[in-house]
N, C-alpha and C. Protein backbone atom coordinates (compact mmCIF):
# COMPACT_ATOMS: atom_id res chain seq x y z
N UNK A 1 39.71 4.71 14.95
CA UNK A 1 38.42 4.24 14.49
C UNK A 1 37.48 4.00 15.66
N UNK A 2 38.15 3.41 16.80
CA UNK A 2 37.37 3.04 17.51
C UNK A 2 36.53 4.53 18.61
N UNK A 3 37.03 5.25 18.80
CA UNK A 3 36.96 6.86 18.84
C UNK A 3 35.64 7.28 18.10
N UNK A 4 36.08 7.28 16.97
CA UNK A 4 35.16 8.22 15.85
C UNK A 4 33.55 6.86 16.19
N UNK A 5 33.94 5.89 16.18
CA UNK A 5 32.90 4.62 16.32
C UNK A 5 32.35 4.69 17.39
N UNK A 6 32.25 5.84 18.49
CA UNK A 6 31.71 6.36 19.79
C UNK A 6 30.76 7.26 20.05
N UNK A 7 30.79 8.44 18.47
CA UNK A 7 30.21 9.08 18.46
C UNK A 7 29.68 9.11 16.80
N UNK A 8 30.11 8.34 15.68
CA UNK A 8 29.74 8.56 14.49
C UNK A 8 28.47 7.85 14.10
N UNK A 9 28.33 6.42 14.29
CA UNK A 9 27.27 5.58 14.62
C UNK A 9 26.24 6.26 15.48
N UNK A 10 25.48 6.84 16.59
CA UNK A 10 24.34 7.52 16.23
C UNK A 10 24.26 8.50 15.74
N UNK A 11 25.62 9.52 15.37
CA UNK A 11 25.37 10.53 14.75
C UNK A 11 24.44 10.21 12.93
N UNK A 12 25.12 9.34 12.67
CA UNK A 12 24.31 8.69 11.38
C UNK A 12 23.13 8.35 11.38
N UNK A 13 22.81 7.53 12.75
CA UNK A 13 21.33 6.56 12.33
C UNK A 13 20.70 8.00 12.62
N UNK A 14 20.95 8.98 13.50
CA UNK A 14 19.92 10.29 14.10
C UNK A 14 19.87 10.56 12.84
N UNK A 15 20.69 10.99 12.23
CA UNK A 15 20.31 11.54 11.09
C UNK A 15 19.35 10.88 9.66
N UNK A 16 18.99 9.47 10.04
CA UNK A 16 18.70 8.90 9.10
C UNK A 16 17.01 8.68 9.88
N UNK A 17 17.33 8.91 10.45
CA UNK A 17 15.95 8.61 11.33
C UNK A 17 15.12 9.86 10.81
N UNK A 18 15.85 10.97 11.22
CA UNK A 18 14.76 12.30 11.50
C UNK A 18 14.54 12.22 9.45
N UNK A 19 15.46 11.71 8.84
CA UNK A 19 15.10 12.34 6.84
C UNK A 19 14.18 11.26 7.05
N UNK A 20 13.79 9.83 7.64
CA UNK A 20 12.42 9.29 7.39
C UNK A 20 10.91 9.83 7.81
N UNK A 21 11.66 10.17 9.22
CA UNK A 21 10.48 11.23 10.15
C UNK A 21 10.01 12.44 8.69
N UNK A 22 10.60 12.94 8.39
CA UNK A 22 10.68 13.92 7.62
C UNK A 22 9.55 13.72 6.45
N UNK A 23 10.25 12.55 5.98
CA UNK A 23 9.22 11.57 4.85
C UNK A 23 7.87 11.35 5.14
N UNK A 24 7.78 10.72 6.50
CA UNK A 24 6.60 10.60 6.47
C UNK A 24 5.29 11.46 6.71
N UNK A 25 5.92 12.78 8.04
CA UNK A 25 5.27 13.87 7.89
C UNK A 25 5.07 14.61 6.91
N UNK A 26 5.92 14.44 5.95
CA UNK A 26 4.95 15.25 4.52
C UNK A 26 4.06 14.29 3.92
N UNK A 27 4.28 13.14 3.90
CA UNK A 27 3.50 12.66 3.05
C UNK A 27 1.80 12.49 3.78
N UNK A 28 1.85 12.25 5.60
CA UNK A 28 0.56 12.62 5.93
C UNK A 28 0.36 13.79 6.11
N UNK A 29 0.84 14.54 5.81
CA UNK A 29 0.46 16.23 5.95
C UNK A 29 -0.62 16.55 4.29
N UNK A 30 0.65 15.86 3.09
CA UNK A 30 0.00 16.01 1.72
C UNK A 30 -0.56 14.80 1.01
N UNK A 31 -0.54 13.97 1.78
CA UNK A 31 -1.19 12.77 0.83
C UNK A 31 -1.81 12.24 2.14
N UNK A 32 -2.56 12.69 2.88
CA UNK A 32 -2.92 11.95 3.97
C UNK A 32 -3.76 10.38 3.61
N UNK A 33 -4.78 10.33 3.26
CA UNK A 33 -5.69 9.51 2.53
C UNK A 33 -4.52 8.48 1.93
N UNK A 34 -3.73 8.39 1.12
CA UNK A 34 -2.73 7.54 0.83
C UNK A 34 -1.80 6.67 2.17
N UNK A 35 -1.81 7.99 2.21
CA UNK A 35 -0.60 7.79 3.65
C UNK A 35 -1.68 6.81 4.82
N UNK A 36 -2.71 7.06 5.34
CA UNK A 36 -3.64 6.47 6.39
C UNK A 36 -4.23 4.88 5.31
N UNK A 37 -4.21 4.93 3.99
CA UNK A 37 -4.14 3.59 3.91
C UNK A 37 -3.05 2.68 3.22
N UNK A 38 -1.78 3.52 3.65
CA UNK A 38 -0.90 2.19 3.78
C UNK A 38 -0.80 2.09 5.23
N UNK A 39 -1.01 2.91 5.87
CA UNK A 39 -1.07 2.29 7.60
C UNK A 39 -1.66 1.31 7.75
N UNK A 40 -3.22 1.65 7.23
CA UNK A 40 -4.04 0.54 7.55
C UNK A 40 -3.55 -1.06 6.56
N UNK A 41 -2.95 -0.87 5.40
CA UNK A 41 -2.40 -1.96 5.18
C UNK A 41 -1.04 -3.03 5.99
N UNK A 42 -0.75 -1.95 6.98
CA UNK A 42 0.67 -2.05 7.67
C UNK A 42 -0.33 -3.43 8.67
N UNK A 43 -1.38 -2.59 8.82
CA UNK A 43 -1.97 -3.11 10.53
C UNK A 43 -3.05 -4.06 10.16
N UNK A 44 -3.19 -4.44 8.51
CA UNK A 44 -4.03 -5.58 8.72
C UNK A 44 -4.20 -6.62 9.26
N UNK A 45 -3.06 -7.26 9.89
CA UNK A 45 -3.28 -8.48 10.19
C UNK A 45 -3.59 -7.90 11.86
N UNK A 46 -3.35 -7.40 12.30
CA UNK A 46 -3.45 -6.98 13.94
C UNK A 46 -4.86 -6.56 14.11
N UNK A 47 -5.41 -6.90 14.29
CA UNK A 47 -7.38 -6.78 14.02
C UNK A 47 -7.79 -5.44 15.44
N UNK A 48 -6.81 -5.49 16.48
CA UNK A 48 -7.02 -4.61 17.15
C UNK A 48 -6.36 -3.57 17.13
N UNK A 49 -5.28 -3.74 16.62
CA UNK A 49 -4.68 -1.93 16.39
C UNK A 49 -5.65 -1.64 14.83
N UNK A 50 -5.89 -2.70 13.78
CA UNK A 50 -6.43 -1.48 12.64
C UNK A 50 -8.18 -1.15 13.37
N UNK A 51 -8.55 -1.83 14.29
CA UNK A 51 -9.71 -0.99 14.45
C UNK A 51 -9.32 0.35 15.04
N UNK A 52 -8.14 0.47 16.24
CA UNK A 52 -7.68 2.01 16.26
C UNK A 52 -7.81 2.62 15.38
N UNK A 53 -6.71 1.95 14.30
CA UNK A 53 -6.37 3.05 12.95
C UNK A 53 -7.88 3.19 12.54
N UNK A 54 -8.70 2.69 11.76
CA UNK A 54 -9.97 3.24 11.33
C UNK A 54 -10.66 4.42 11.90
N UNK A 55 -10.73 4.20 13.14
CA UNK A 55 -11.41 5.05 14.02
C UNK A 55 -11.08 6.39 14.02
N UNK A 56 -9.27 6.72 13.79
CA UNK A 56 -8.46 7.45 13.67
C UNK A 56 -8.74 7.94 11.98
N UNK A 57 -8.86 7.03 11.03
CA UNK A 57 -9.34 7.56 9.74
C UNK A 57 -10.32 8.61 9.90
N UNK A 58 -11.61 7.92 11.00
CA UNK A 58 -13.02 8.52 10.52
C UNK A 58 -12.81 9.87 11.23
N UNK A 59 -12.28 10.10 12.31
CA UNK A 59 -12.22 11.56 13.26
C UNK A 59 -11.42 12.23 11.60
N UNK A 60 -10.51 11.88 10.95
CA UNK A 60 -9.86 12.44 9.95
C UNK A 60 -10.55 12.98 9.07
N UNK A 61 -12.07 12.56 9.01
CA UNK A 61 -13.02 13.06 8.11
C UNK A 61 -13.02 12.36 6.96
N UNK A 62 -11.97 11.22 6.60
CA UNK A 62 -12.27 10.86 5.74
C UNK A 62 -13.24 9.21 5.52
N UNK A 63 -13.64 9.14 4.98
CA UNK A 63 -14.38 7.99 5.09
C UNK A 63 -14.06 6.17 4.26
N UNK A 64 -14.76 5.15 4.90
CA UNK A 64 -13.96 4.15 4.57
C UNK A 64 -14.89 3.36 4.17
N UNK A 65 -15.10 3.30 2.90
CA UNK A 65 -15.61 1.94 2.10
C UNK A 65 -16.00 0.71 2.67
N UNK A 66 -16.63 -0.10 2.41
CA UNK A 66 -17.09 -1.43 3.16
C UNK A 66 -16.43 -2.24 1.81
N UNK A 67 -15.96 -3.90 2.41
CA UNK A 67 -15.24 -4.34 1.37
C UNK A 67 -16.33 -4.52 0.56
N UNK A 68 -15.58 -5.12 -0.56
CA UNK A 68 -16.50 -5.33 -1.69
C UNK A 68 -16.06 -6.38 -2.77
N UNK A 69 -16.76 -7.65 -3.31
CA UNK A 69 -16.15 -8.68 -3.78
C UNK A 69 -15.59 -7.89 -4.95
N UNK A 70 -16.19 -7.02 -5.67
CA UNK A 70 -16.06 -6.20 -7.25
C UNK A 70 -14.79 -4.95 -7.03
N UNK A 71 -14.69 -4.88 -6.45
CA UNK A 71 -13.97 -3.55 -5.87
C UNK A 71 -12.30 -3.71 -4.77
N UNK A 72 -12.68 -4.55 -4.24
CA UNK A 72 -11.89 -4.62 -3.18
C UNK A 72 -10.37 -5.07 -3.67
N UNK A 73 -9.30 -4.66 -3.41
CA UNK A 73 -7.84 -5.27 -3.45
C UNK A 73 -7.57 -6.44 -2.55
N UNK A 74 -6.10 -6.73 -2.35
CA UNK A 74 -5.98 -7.15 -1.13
C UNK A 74 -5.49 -6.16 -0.30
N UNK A 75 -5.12 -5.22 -0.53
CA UNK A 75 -4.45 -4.11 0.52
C UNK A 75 -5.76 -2.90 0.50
N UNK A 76 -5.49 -2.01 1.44
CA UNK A 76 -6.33 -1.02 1.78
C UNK A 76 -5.91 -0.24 0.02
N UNK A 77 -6.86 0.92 -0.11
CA UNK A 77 -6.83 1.74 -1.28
C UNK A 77 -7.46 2.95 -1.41
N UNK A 78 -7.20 3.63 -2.09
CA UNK A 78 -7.93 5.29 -2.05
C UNK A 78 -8.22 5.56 -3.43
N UNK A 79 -10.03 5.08 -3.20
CA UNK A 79 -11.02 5.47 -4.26
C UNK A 79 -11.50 6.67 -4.04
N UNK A 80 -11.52 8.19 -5.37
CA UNK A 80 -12.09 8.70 -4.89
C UNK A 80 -12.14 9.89 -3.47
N UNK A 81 -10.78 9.97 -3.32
CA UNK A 81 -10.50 10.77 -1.98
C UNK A 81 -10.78 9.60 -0.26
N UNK A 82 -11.83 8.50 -0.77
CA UNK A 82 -12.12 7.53 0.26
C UNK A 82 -10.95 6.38 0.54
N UNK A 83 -11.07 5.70 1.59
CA UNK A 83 -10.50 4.69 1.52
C UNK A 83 -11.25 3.39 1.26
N UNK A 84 -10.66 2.58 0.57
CA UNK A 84 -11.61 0.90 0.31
C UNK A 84 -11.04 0.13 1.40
N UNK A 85 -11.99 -0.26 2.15
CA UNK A 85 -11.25 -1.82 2.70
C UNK A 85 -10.81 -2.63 1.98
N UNK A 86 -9.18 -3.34 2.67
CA UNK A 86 -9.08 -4.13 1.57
C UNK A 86 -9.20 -5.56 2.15
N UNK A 87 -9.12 -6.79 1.49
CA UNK A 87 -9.61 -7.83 1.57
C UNK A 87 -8.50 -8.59 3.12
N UNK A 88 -7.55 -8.33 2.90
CA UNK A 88 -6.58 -8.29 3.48
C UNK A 88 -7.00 -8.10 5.45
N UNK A 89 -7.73 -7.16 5.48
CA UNK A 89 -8.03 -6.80 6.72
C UNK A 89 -9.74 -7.41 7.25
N UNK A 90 -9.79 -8.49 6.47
CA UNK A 90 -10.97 -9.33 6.86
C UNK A 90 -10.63 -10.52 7.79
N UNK A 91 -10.67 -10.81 8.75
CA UNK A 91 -10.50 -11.70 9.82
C UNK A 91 -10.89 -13.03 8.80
N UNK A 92 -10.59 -13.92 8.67
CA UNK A 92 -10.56 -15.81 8.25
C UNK A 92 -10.56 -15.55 6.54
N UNK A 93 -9.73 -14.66 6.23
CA UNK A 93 -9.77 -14.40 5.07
C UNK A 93 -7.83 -14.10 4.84
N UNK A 94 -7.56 -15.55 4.09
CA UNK A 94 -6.30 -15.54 3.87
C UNK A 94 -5.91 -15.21 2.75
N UNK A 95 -4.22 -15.18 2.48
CA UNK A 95 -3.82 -14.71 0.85
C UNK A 95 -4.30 -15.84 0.12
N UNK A 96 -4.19 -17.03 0.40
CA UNK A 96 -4.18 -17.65 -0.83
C UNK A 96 -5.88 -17.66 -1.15
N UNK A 97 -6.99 -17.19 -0.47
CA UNK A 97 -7.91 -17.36 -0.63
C UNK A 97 -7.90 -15.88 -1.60
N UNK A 98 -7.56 -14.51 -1.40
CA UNK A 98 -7.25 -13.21 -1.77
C UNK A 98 -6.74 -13.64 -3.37
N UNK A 99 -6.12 -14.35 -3.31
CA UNK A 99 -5.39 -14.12 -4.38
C UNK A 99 -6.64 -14.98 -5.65
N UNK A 100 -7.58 -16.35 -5.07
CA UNK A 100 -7.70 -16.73 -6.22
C UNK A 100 -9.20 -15.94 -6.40
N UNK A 101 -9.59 -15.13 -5.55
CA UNK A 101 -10.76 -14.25 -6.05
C UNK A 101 -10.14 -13.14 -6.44
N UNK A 102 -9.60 -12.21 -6.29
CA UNK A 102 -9.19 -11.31 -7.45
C UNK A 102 -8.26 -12.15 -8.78
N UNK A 103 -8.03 -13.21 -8.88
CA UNK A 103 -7.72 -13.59 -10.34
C UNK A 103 -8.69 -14.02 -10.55
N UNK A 104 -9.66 -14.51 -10.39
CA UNK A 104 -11.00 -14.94 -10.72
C UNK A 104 -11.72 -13.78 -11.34
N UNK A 105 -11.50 -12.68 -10.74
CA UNK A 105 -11.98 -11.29 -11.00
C UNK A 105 -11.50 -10.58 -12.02
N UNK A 106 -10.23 -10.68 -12.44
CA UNK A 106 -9.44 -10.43 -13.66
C UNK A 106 -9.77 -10.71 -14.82
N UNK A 107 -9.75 -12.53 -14.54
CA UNK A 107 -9.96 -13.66 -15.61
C UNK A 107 -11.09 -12.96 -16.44
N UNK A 108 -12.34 -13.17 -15.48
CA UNK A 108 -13.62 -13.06 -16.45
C UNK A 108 -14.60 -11.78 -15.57
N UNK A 109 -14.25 -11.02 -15.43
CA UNK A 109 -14.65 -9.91 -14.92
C UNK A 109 -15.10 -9.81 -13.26
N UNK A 110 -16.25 -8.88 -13.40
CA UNK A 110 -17.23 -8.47 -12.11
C UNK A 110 -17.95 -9.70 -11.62
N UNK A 111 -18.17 -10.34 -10.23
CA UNK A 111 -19.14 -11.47 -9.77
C UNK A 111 -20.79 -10.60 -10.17
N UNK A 112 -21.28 -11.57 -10.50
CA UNK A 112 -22.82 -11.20 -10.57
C UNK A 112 -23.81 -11.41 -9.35
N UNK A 113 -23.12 -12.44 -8.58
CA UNK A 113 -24.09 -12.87 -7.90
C UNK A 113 -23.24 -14.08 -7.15
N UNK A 114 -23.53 -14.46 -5.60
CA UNK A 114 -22.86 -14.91 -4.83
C UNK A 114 -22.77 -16.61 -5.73
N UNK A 115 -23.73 -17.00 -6.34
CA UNK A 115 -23.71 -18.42 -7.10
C UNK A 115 -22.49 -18.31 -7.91
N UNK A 116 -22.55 -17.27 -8.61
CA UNK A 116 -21.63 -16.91 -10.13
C UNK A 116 -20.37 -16.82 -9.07
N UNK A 117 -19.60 -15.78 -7.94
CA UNK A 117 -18.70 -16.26 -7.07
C UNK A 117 -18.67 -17.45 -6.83
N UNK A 118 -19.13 -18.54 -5.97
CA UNK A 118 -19.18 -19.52 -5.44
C UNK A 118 -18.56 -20.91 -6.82
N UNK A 119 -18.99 -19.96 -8.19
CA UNK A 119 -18.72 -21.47 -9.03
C UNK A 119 -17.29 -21.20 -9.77
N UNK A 120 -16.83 -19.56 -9.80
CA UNK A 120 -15.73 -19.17 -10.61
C UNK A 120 -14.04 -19.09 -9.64
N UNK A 121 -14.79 -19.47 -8.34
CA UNK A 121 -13.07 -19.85 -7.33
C UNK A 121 -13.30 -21.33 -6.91
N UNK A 122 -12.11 -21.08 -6.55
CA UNK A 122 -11.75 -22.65 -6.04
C UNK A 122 -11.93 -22.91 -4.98
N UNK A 123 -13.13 -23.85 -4.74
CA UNK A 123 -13.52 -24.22 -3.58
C UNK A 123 -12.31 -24.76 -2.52
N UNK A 124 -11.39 -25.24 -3.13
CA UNK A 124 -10.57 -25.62 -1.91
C UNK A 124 -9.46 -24.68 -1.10
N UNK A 125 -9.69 -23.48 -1.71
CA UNK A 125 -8.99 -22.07 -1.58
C UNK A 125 -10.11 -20.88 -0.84
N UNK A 126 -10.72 -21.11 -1.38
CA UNK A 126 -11.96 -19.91 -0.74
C UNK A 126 -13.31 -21.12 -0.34
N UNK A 127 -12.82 -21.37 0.86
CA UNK A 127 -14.08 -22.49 1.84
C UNK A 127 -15.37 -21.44 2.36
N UNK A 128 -15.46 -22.60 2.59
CA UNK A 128 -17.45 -21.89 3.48
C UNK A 128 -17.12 -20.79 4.52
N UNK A 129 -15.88 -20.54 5.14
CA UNK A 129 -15.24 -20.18 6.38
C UNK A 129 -15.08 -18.66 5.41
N UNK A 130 -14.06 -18.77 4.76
CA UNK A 130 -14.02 -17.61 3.62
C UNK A 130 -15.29 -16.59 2.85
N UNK A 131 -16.29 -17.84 2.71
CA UNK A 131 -17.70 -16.85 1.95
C UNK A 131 -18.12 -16.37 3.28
N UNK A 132 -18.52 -17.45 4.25
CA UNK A 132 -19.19 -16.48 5.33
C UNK A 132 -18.76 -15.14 5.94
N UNK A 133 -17.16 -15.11 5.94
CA UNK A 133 -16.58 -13.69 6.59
C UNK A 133 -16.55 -13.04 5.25
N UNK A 134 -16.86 -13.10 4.19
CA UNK A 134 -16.93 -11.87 3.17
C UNK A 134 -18.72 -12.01 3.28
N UNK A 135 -19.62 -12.43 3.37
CA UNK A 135 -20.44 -12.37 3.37
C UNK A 135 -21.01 -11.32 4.95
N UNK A 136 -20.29 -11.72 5.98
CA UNK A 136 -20.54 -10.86 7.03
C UNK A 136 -20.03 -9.20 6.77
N UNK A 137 -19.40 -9.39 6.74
CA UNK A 137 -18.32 -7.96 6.24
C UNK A 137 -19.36 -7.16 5.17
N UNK A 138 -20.27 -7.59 4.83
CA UNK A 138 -20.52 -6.90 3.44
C UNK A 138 -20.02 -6.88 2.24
N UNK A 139 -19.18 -7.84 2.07
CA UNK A 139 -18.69 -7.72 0.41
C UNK A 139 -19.38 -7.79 -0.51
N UNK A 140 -20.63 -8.61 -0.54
CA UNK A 140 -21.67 -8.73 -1.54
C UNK A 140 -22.99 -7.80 -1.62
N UNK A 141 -22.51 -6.84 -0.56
CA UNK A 141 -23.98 -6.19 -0.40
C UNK A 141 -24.16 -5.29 -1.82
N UNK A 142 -22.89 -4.82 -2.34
CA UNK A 142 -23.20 -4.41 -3.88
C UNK A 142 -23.86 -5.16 -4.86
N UNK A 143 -23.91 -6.11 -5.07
CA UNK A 143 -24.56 -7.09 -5.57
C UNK A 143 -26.25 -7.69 -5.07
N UNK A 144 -26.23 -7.93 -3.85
CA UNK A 144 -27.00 -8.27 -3.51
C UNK A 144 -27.99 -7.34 -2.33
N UNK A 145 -29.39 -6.90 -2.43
CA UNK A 145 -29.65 -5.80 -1.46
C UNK A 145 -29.51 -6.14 0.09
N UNK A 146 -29.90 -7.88 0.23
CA UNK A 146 -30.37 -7.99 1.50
C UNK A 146 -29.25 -9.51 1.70
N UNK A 147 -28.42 -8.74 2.85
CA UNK A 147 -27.29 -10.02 3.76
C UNK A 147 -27.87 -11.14 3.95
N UNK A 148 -29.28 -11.07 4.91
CA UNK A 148 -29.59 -11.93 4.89
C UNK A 148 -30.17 -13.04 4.33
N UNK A 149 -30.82 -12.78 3.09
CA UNK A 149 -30.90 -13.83 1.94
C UNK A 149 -29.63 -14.26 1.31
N UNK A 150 -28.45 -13.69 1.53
CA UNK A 150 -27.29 -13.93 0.83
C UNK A 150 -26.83 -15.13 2.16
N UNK A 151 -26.38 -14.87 3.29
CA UNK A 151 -26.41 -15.61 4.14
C UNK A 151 -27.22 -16.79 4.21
N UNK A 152 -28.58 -17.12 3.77
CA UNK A 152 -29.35 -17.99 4.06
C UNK A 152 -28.95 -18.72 2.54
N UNK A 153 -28.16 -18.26 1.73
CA UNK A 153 -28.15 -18.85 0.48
C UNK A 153 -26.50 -19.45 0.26
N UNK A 154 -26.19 -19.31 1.50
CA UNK A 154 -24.36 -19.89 1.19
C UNK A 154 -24.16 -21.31 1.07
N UNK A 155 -25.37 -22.25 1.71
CA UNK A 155 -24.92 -23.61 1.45
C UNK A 155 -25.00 -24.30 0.12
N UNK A 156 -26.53 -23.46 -0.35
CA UNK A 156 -26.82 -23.69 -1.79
C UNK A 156 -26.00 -23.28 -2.36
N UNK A 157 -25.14 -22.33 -2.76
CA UNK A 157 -24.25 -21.89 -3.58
C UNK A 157 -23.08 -22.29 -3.58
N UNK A 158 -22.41 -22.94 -2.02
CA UNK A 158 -21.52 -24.13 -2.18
C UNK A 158 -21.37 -25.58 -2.65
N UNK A 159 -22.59 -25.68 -2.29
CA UNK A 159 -23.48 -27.26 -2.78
C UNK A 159 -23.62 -27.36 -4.55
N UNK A 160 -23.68 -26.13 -4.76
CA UNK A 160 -24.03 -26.03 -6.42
C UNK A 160 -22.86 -25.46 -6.69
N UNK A 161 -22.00 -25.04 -6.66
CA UNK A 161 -20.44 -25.06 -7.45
C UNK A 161 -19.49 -26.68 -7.16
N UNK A 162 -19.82 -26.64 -6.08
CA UNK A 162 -18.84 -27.82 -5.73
C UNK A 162 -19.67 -29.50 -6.58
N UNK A 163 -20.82 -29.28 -6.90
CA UNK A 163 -21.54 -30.61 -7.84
C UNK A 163 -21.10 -30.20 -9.59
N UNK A 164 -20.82 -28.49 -9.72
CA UNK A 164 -20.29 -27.96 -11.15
C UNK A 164 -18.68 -28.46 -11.21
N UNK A 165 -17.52 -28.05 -9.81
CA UNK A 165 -16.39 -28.83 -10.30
C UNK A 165 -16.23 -30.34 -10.32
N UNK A 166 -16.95 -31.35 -9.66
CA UNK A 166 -17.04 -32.38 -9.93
C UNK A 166 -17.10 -33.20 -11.25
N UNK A 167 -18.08 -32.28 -11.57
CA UNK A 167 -18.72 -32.58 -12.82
C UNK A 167 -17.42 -32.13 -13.89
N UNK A 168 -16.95 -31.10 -13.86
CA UNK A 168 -15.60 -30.39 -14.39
C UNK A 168 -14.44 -31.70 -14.60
């Protein structure tokens, strides 16, 4: 045993290695767009390797969505032949904050408007820290034409959900 245990052990993992190698070159060869955003889901939290990876998307020709409060997952996604940013790869933007705006989003549909966000999550889950980096990022720009009135409107819209759960 100890013999065969000299040369059988990497003969195995080699071989298990190259059928993943294998895997994955087909799948970015034929599903590239899939394949480049589970990478980018791999590398969300590493803020400097997924700006590599992006960069590496766009030479790919394919193009990448800006997040979006209506749209966005928490993981990267492929709308459309495109990729979506997903919420996930937003810097001060955590799961538990991820999680209660897309159930918020479920519950009672599409946000209308950063107020209508601001009153349908839970302020103590998605803070001022949270709207401002989806607000920088562009998540609301579908909704709203101009950042900067959305920006100049985040205190009011915290100030006025957080006097609605009180009141709750």
């Amino acid at each position: 045993i100890v013999e065969f245990a000299g040369y059988g052990f990497p003969k195995a993992h080699s071989t298990a290695y190259a059928y993943i190698t294998y895997q994955t070159a087909y799948l970015k060869a034929n599903h590239r767009a899939e394949y480049l955003a589970s990478v980018l889901t791999i590398e969300s939290a590493n803020h400097d390797r997924l700006s590599r990876y992006i960069a590496h998307v766009r030479e790919q020709g394919i193009e990448i969505l800006p997040p979006d409060v209506n749209e966005s997952d928490k993981d990267f996604g492929v709308v459309e032949g495109a990729i979506r940013f997903g919420f996930a790869g937003i810097k001060n933007v955590g799961a538990g904050a991820i999680d209660v705006v897309l159930e918020a989003r479920r519950e009672e549909g599409a946000f209308k408007s950063l107020f209508d966000f601001a009153n349908r999550v839970d302020a103590r889950r998605v803070n001022r820290r949270v709207v401002e980096a989806l607000v920088k990022c562009g998540a609301f720009d579908s909704i709203h034409s101009s950042r900067a009135s959305v920006w100049a409107s985040i205190d009011t819209a915290l100030e006025q959900a957080a006097s609605l759960q009180r009141d709750r």
